[in-house]
Protein backbone atom coordinates (compact mmCIF):
# COMPACT_ATOMS: atom_id res chain seq x y z
CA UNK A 1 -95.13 -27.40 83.72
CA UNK A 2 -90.12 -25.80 83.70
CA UNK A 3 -80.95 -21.18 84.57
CA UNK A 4 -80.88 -23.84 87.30
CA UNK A 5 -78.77 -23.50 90.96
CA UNK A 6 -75.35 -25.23 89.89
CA UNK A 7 -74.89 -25.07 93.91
CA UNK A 8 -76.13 -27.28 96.75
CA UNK A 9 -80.00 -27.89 96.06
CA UNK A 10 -82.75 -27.34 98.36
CA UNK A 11 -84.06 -30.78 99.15
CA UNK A 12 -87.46 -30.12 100.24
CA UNK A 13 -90.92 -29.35 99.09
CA UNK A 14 -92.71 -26.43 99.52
CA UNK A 15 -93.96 -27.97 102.27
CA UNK A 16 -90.74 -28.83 104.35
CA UNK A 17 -90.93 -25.06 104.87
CA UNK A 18 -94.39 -24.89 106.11
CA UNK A 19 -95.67 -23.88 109.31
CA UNK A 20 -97.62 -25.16 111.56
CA UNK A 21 -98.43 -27.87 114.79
CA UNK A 22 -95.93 -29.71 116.30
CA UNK A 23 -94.91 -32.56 114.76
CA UNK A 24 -95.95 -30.93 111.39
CA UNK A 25 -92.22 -30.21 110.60
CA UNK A 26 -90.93 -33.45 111.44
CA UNK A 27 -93.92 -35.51 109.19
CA UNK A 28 -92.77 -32.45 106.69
CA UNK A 29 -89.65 -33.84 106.35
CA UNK A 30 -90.67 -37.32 104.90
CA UNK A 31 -91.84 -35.97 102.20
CA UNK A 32 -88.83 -33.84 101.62
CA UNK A 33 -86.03 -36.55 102.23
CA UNK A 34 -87.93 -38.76 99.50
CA UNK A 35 -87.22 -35.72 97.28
CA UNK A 36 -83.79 -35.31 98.03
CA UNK A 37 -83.52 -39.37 97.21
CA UNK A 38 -85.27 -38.96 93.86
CA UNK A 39 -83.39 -38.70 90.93
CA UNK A 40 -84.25 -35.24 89.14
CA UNK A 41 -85.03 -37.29 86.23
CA UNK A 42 -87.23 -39.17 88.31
CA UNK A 43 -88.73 -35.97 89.99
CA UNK A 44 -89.76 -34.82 85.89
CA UNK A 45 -91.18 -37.89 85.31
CA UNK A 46 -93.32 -38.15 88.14
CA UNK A 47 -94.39 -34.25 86.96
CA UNK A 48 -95.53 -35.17 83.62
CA UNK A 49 -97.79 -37.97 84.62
CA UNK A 50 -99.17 -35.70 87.20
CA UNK A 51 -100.12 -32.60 84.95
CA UNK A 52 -101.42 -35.04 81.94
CA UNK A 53 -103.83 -36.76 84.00
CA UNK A 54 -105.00 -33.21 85.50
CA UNK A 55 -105.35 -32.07 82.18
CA UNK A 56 -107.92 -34.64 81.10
CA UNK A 57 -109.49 -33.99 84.65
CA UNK A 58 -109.84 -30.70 83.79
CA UNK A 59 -111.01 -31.16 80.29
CA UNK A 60 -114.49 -31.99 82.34
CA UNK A 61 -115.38 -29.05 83.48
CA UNK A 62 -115.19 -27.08 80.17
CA UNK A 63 -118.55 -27.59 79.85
CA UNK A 64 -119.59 -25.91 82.70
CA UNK A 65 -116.60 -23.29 83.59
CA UNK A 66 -115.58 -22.77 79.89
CA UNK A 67 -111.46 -23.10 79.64
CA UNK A 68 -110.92 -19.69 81.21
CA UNK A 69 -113.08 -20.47 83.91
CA UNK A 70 -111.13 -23.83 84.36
CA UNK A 71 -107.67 -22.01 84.42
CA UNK A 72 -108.60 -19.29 86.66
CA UNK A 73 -109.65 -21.93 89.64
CA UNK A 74 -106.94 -24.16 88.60
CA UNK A 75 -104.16 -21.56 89.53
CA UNK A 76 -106.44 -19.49 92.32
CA UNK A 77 -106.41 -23.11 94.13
CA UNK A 78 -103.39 -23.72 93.24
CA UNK A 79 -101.96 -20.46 94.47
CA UNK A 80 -104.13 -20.60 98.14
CA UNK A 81 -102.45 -24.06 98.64
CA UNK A 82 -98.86 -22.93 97.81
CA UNK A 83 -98.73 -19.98 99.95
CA UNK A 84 -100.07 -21.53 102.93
CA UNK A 85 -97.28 -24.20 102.60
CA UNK A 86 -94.67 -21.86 102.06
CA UNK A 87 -92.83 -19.46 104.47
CA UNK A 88 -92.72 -16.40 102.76
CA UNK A 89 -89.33 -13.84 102.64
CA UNK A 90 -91.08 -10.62 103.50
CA UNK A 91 -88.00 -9.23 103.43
CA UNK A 92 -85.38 -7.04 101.23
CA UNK A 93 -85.33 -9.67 98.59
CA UNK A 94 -89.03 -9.65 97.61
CA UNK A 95 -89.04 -5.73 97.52
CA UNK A 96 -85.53 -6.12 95.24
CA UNK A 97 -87.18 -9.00 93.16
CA UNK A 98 -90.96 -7.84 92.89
CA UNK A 99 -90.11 -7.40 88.78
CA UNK A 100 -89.06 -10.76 88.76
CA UNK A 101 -92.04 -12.12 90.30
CA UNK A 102 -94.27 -9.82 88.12
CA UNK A 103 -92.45 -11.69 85.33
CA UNK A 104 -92.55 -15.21 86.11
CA UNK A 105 -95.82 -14.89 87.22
CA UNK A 106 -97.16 -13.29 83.89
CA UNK A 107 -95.25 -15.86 82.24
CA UNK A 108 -97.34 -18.80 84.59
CA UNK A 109 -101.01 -16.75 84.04
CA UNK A 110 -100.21 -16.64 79.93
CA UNK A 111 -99.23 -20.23 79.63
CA UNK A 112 -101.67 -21.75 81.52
CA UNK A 113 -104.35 -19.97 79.79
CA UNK A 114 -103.14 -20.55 76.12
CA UNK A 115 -102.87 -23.99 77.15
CA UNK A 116 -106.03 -24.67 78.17
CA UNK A 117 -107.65 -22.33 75.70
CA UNK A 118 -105.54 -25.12 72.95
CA UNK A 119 -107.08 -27.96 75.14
CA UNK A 120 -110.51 -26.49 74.26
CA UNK A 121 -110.13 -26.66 70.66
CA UNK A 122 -107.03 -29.17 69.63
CA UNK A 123 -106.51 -33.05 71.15
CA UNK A 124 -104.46 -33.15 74.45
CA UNK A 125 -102.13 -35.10 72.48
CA UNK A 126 -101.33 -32.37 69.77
CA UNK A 127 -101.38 -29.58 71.80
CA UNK A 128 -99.13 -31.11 74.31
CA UNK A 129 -96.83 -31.62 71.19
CA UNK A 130 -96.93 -28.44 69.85
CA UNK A 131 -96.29 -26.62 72.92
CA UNK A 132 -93.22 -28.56 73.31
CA UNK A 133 -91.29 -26.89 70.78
CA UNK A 134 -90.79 -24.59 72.90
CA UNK A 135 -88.54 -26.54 75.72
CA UNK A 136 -86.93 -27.98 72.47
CA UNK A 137 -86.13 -24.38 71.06
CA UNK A 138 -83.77 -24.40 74.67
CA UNK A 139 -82.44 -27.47 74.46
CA UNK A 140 -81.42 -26.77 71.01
CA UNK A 141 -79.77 -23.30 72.49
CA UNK A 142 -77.72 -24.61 75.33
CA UNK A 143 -76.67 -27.75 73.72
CA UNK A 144 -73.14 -28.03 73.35
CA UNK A 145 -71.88 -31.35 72.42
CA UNK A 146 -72.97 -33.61 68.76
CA UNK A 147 -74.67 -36.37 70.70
CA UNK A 148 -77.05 -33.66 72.23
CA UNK A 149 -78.01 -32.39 69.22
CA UNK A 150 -78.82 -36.14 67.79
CA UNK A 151 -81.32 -36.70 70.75
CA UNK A 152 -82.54 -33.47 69.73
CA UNK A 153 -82.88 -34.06 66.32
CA UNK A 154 -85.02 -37.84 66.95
CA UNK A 155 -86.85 -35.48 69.29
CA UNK A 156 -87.86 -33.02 66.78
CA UNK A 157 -88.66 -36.11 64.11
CA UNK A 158 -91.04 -37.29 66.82
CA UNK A 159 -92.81 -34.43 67.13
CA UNK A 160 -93.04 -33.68 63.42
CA UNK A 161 -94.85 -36.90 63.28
CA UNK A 162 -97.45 -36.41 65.97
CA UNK A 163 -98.72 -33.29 64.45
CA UNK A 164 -101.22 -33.01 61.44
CA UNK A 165 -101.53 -30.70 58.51
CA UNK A 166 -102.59 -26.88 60.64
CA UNK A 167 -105.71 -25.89 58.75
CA UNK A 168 -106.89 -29.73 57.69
CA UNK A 169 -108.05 -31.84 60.98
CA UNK A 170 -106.56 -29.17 63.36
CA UNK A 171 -107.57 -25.48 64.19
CA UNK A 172 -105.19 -23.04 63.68
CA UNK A 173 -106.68 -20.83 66.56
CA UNK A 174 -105.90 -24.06 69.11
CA UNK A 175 -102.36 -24.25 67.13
CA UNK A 176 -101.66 -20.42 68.12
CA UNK A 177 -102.09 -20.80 71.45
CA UNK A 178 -100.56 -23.95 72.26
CA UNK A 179 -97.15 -22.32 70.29
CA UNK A 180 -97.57 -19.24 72.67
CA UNK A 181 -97.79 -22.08 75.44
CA UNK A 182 -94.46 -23.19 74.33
CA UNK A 183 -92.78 -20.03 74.14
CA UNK A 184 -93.87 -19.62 77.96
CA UNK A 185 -92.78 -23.03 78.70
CA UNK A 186 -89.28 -21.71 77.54
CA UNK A 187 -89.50 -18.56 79.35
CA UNK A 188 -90.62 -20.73 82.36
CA UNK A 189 -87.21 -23.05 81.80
CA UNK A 190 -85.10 -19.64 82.14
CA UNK A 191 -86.67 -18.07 84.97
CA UNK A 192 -87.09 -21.42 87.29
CA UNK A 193 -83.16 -21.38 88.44
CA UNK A 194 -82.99 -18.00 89.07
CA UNK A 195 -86.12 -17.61 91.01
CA UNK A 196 -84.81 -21.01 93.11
CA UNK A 197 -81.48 -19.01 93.73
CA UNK A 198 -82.88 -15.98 95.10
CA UNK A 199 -85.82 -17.43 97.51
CA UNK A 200 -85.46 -20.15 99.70
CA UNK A 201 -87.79 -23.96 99.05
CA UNK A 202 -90.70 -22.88 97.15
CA UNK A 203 -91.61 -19.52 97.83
CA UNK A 204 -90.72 -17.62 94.63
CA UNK A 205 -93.44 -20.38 92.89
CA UNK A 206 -95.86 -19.53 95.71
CA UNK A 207 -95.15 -15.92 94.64
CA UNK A 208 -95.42 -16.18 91.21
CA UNK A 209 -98.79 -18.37 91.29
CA UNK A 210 -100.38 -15.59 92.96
CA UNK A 211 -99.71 -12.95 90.59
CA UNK A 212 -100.74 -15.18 88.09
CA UNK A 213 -104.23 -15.92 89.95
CA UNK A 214 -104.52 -12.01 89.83
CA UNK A 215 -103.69 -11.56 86.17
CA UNK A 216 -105.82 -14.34 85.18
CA UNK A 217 -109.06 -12.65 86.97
CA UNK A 218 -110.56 -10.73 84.33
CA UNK A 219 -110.22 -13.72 82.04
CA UNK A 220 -111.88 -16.34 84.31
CA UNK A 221 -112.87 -15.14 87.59
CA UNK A 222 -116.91 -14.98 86.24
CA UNK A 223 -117.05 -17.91 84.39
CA UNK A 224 -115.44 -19.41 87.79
CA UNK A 225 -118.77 -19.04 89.85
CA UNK A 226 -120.32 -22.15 89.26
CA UNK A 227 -117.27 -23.87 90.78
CA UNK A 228 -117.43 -22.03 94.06
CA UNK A 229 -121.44 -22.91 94.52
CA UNK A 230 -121.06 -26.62 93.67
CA UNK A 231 -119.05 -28.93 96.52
CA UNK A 232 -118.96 -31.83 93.56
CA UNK A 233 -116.93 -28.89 91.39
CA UNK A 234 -115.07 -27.56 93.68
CA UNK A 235 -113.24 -30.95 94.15
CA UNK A 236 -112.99 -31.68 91.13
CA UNK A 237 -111.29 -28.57 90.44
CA UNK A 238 -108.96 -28.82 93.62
CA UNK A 239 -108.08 -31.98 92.10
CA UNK A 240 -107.09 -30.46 88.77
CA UNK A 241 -105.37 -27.86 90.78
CA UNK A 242 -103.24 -30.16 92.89
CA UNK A 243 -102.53 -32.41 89.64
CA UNK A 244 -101.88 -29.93 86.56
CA UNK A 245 -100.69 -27.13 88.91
CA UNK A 246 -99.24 -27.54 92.56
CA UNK A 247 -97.63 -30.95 92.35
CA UNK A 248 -96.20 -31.08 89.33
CA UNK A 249 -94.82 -27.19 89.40
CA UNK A 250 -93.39 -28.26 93.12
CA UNK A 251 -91.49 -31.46 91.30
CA UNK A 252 -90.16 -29.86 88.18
CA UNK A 253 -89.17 -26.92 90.64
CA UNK A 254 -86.94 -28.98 92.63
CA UNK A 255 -85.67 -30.71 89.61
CA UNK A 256 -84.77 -27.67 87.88
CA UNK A 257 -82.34 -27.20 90.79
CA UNK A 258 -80.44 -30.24 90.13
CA UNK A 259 -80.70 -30.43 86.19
CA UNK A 260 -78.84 -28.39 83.24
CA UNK A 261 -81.35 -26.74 81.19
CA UNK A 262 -80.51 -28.59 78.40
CA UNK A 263 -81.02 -32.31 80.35
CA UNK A 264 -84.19 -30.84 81.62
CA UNK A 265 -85.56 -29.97 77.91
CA UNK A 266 -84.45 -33.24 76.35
CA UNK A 267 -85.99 -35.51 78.94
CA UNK A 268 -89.30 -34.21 78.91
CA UNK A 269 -89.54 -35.20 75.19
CA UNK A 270 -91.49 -37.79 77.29
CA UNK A 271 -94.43 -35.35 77.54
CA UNK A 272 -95.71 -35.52 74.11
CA UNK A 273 -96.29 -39.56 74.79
CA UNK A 274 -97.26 -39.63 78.03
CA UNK A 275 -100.27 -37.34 76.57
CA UNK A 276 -100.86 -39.18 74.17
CA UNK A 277 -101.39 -42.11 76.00
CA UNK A 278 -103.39 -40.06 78.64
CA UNK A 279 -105.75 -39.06 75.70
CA UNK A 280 -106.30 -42.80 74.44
CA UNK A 281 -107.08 -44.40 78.07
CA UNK A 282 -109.12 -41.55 79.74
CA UNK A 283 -110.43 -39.66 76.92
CA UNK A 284 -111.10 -42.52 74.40
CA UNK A 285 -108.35 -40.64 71.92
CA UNK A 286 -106.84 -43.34 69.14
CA UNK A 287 -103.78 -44.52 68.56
CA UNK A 288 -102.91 -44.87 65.32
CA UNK A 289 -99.66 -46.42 64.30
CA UNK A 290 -98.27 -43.16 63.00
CA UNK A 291 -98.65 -41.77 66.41
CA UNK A 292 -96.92 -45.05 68.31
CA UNK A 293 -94.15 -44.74 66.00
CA UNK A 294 -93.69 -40.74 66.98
CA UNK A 295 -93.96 -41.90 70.81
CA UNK A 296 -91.33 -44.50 70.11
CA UNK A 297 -88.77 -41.69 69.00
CA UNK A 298 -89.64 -39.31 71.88
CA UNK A 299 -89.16 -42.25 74.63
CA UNK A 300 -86.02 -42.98 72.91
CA UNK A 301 -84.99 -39.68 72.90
CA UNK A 302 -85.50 -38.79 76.45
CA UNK A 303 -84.38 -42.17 77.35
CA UNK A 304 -80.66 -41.99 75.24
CA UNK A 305 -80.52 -38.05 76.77
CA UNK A 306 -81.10 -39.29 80.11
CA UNK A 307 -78.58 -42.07 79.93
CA UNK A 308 -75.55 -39.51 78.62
CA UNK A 309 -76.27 -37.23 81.19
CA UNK A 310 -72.86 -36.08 82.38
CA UNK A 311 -72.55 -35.37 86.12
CA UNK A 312 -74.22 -32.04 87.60
């Protein structure tokens, strides 16, 4: 959903740089300045509880647009909305940086479909957890001092405890992909800063989304009809889009600008709970008290890495 610009940070969202009316730019800005106010760690939070509710959102329309059909409108929408609210550098440094694009955006098209092709056969919960040993594989990477690795280690205890016995109430298929998931979330982590360096707000993610869109068509694009016939659908699916996909991409974006890789990986240790928590209250999921005592070591986790955060 994630190196970083060690410079000044942009301090707007994708649409600050927007055209449009007048008095669009100057209502733009609101939105931007409350951005620049919010602490990164703030920003990530805001991103998890965005993309966790979208994910049970779009957990609804499996049954009619099957997961790749759900993931192919997700990031098509997703990708139309971006680029209109985004200035785009048609210029030197998208012909220098097209294999960069290529790549992040292959990297966005794979781990959005693994995800949700997890999502179709493993709990939100699990897959959320097993796709996050991916981030964790970075944080354990860049970490440099004992304390990080401590967080690190609760981190990793927590998410040995959310996940079940692969082969006994889980299917290794769903397992697969939500590991390749991870494994994009960490390319994803690696790519962010540099695309942020080279173009300007959030035009490299507008970019990238719509090279993903592409890739993702022979996967989804038929299964997709139903979506584009139905008004009910389509909203529902613009919804998923602007949850899972535009907003919470935007936040982490901006965040990623203003946060070490290894602060970034740590504090979203929070994800695995927040999903859990997403799956008891909107998809009737339980809560057993294994599963509050693995939450209860993420939180703590993200909360002790986010307290010894040394200064950017």
């Amino acid at each position: 959903m994630s190196s970083r610009t060690t410079g000044k940070a942009d301090s707007g969202l994708v649409l600050s740089n927007a055209p449009g009316p007048r008095g669009w730019r100057g209502l733009s800005r609101l939105p931007a300045t409350a951005l620049g106010m919010t602490p990164p760690p703030g920003l990530v939070l805001l991103s998890i509880l965005s993309i966790q509710v979208g994910a049970a959102l779009a957990i609804g329309l499996f049954p009619v647009l099957g997961a790749s059909g759900t993931v192919f409108v997700r990031v098509a929408l997703s990708a139309v909305l971006l680029l209109i609210a985004t200035r785009l550098p048609l210029d030197r440094r998208l012909r220098d940086n097209a294999g960069l694009i290529l790549l992040f955006g292959a990297i966005l098209a794979t781990m959005n479909l693994c995800f949700y092709q997890a999502l179709a056969r493993i709990p939100l919960g699990i897959a959320v957890t097993i796709e996050f040993l991916g981030p964790l594989a970075v944080a354990v990477a860049t970490s440099r001092r004992l304390k990080d690795f401590l967080w690190i280690g609760l981190a990793l205890g927590g998410v040995g405890l959310l996940t079940p016995d692969i082969g006994d109430s889980l299917d290794p298929i769903g397992v697969l992909f939500a590991a390749v998931t991870g494994a994009c979330w960490a390319g994803f982590i690696l790519l962010s800063g540099r695309v942020g360096r080279i173009f300007p707000g959030g035009s490299g993610l507008a970019l990238a989304m719509a090279v993903a869109a592409l890739l993702l068509i022979p996967f989804g694009a038929l299964d997709s009809g139903p979506a584009f016939g139905d008004v009910n659908l389509l909203l529902i699916a613009l919804g998923v889009a602007l949850l899972s996909t535009m907003i919470p991409y935007s936040l982490e974006f901006e965040a990623l600008k203003r946060l070490p890789p290894r602060t970034y990986s740590v504090l979203i240790t929070l994800e695995p709970a927040v999903a859990v928590m997403i799956g008891v209250i909107l998809l009737g999921e339980t809560l057993g008290l294994r599963t509050a005592f693995a939450v209860a070591c993420v939180t703590l986790a993200a909360i002790g890495a986010t307290l010894t955060r040394g200064k950017p």
